[in-house]
N, C-alpha and C. Protein backbone atom coordinates (compact mmCIF):
# COMPACT_ATOMS: atom_id res chain seq x y z
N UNK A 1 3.18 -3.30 7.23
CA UNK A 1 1.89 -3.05 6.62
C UNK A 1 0.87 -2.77 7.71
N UNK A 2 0.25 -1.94 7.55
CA UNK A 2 -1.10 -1.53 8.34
C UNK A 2 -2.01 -2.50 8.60
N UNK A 3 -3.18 -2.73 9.53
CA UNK A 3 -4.14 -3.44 9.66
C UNK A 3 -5.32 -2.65 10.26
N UNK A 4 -6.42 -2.64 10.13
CA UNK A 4 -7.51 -2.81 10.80
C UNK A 4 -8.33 -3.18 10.52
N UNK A 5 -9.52 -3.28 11.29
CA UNK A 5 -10.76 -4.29 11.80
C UNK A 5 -11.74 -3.62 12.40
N UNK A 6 -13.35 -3.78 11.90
CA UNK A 6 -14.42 -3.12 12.43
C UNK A 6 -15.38 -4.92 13.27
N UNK A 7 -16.07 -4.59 13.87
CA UNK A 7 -16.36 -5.38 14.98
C UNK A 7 -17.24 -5.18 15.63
N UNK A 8 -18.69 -6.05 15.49
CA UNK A 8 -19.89 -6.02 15.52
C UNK A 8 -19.67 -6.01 17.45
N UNK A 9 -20.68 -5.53 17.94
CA UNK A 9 -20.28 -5.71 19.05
C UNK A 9 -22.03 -5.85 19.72
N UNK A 10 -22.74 -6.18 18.78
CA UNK A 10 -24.22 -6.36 18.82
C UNK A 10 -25.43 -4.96 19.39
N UNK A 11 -25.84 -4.91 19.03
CA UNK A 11 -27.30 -4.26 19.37
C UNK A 11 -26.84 -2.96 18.13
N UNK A 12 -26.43 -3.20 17.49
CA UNK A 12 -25.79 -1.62 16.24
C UNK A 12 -24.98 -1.10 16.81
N UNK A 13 -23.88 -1.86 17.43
CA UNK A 13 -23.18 -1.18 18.04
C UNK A 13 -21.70 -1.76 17.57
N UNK A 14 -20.86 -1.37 16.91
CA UNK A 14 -19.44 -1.19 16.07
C UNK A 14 -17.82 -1.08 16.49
N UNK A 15 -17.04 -2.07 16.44
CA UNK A 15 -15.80 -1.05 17.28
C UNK A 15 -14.49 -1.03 16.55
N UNK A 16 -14.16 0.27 15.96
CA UNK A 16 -13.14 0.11 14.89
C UNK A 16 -11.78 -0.14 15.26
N UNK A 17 -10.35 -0.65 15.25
CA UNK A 17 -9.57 -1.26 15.83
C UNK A 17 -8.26 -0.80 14.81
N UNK A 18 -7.14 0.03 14.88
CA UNK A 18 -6.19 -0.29 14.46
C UNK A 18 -5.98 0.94 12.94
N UNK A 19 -5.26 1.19 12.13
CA UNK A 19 -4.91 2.10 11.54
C UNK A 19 -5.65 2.77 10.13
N UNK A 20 -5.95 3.72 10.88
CA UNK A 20 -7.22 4.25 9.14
C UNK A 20 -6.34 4.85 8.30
N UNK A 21 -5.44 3.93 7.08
CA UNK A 21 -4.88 5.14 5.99
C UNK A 21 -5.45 3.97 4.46
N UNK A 22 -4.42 4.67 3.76
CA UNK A 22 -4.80 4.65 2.10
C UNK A 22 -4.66 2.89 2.19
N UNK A 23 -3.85 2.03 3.07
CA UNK A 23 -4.13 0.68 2.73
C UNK A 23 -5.13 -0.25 3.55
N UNK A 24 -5.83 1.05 4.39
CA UNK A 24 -6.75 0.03 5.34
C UNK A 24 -8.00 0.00 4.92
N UNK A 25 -8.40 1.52 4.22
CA UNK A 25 -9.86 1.32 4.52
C UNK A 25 -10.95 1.30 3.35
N UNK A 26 -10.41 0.11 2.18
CA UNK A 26 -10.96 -0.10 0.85
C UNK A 26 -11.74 -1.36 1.43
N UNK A 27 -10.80 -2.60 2.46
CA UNK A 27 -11.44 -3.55 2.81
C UNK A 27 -12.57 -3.21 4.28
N UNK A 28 -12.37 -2.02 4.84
CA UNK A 28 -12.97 -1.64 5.59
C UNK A 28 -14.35 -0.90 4.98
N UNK A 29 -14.12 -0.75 4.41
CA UNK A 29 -15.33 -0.36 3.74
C UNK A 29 -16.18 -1.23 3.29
N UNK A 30 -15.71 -2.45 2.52
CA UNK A 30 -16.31 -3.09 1.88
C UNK A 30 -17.15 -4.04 3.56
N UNK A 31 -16.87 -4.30 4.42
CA UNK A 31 -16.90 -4.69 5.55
C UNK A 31 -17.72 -4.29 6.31
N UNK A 32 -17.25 -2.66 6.43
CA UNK A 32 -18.54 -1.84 6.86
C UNK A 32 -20.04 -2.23 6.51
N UNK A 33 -19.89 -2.02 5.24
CA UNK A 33 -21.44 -2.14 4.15
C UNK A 33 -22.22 -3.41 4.70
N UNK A 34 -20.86 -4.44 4.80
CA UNK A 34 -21.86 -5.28 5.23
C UNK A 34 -22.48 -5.21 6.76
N UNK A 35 -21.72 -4.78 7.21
CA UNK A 35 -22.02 -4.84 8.75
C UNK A 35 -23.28 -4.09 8.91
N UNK A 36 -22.96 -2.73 8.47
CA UNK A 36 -24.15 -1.68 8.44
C UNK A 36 -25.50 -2.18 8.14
N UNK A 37 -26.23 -2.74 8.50
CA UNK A 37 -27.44 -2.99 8.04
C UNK A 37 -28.60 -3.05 9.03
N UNK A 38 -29.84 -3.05 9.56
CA UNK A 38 -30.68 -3.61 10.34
C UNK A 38 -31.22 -2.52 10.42
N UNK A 39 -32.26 -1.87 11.56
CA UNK A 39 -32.91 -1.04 11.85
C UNK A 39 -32.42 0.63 13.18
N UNK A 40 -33.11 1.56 12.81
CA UNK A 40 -32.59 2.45 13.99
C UNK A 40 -31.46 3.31 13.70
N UNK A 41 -30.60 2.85 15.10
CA UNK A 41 -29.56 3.84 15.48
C UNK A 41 -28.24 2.91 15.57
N UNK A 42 -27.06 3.61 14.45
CA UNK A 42 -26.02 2.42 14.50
C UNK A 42 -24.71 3.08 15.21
N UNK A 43 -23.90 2.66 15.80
CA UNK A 43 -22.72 3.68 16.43
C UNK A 43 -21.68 2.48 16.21
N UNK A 44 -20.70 3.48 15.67
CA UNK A 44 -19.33 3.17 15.67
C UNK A 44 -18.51 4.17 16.79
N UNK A 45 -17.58 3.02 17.97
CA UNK A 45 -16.76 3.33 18.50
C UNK A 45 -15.63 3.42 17.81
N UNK A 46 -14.78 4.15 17.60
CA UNK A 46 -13.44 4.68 16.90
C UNK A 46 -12.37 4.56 18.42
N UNK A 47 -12.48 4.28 19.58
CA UNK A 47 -11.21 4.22 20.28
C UNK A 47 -10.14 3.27 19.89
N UNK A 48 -10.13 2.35 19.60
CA UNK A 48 -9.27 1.46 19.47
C UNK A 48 -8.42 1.88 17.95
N UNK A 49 -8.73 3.10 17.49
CA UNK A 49 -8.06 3.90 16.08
C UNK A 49 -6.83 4.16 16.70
N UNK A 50 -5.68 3.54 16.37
CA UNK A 50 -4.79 3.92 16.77
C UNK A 50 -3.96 4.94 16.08
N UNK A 51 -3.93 5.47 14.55
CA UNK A 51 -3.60 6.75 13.77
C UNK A 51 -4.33 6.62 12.79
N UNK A 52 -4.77 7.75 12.08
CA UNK A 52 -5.65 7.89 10.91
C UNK A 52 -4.83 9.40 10.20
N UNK A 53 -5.21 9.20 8.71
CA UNK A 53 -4.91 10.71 7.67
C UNK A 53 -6.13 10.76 7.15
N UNK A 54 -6.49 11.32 5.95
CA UNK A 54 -7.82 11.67 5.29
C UNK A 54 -8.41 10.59 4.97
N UNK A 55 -7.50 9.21 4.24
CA UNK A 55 -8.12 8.05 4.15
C UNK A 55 -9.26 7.80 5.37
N UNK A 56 -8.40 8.06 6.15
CA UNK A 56 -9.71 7.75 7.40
C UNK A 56 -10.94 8.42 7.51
N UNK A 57 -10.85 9.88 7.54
CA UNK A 57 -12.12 10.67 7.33
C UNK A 57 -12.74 10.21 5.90
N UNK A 58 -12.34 10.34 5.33
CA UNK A 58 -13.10 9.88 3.72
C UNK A 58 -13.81 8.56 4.29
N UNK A 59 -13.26 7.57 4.97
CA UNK A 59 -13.52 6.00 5.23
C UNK A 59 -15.34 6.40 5.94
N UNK A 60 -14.94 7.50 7.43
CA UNK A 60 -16.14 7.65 8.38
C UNK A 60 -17.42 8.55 7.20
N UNK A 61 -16.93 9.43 6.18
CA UNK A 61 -17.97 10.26 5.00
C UNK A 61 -18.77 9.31 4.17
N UNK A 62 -17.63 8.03 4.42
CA UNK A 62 -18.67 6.76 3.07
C UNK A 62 -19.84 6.14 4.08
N UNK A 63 -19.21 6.06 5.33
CA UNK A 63 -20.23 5.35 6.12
C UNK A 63 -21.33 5.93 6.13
N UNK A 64 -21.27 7.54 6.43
CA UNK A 64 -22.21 8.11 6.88
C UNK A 64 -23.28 8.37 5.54
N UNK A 65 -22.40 8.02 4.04
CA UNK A 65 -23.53 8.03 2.81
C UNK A 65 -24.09 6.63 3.21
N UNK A 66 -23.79 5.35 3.41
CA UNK A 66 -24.37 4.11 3.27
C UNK A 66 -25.41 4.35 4.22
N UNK A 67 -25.07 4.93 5.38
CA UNK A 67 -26.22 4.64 6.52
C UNK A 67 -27.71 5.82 6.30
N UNK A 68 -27.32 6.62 5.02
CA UNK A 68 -28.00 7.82 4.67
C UNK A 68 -28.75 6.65 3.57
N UNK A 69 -28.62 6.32 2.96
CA UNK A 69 -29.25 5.61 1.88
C UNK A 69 -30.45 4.39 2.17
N UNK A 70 -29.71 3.66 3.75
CA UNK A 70 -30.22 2.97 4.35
C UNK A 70 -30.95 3.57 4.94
N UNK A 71 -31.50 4.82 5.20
CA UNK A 71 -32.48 5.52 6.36
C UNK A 71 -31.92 4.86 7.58
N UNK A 72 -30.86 4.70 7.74
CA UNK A 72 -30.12 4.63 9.30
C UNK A 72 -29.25 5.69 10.21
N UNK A 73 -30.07 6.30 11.29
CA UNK A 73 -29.19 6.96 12.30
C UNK A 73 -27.52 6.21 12.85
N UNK A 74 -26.95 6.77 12.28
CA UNK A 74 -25.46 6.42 12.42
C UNK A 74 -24.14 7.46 13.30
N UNK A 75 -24.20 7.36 14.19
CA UNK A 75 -23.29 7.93 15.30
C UNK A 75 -21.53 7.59 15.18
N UNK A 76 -20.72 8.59 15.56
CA UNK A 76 -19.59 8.08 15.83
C UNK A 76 -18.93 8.51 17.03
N UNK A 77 -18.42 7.80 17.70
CA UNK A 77 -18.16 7.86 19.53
C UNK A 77 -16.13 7.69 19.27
N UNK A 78 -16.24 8.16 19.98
CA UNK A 78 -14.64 8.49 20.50
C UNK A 78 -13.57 8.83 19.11
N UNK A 79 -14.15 9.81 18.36
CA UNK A 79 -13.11 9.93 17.13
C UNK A 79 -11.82 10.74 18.06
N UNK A 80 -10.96 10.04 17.18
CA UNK A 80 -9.51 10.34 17.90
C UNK A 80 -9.09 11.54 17.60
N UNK A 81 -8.16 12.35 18.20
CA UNK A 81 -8.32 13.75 18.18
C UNK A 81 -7.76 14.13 16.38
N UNK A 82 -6.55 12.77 15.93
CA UNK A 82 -6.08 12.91 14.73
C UNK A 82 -7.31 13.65 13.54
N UNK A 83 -8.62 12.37 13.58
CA UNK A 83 -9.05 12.51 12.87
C UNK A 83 -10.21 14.13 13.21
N UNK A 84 -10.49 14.27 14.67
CA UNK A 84 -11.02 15.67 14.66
C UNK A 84 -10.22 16.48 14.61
N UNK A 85 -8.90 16.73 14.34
CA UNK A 85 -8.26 17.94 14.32
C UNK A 85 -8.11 18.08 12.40
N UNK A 86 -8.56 16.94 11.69
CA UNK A 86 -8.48 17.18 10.21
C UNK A 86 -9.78 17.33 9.51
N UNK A 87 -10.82 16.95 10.20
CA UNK A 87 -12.28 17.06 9.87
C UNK A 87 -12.11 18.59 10.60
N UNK A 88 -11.67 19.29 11.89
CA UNK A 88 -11.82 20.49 11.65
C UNK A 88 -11.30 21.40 10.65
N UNK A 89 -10.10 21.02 10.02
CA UNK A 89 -9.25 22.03 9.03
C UNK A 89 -10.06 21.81 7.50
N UNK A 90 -10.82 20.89 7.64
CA UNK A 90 -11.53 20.61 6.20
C UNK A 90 -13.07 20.89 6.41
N UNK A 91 -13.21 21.75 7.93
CA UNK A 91 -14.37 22.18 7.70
C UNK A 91 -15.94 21.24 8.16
N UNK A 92 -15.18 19.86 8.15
CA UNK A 92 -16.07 18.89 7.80
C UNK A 92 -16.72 17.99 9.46
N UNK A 93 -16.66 18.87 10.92
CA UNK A 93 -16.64 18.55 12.08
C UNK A 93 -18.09 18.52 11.86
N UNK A 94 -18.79 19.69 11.68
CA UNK A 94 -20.24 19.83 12.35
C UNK A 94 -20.96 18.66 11.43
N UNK A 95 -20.28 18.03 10.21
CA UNK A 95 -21.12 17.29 9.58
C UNK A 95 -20.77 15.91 10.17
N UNK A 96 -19.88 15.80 10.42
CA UNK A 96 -19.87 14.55 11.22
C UNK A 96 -20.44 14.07 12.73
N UNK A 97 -21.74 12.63 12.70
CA UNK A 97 -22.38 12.76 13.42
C UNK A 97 -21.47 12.42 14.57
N UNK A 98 -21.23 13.23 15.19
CA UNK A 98 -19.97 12.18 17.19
C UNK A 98 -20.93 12.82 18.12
N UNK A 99 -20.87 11.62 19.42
CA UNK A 99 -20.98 11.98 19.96
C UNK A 99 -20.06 11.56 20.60
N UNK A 100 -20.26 12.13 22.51
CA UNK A 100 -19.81 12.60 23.51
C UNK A 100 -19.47 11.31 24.95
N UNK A 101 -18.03 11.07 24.96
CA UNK A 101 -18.01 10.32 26.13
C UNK A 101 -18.08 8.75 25.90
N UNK A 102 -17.88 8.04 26.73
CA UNK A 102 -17.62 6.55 26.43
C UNK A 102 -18.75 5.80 26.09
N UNK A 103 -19.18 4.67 26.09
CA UNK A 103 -20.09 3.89 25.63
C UNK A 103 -21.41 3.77 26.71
């Protein structure tokens, strides 16, 4: 069975850990929401993603509605090439906020 884990790492700063598919990221989500909250600019590190499919992109599209609702700037840092090589075939790269380079 799959696992992963998102992980406050303080100042709005996030670090996702371990496998984004169809059985990880219902509780990751629910997790997220909570985490997501406070003021500004929030970033999720994605290195520690060790494989992801669409579950996963769908997982980073919900975040980016919660943190839209919240009037929160929400970043994503080190998406793994899995998940940018399927956000490019679906078109869906330029909408996703990443940036560039390590922490």
């Amino acid at each position: 069975m799959s696992s992963a884990s998102i992980t406050s790492r303080g100042g709005g700063r996030f670090g996702v850990e371990g496998v984004l598919d169809f059985s990880t990221v219902t509780p990751l989500l629910a997790e997220g929401e909570r985490l997501l909250r406070g003021r500004g600019r929030l970033e999720i590190d994605l290195q520690g993603v060790s494989t992801s499919n669409s579950a996963g992109l769908a997982l980073l599209l919900e975040w980016m509605g919660v943190a839209r609702r919240r009037n929160l700037n929400l970043r994503y840092r080190n998406l793994p090439e899995s998940l940018a090589r399927l956000a490019a075939l679906t078109n869906l790269i330029g909408v996703l906020p990443v940036v560039k380079g390590g922490a």
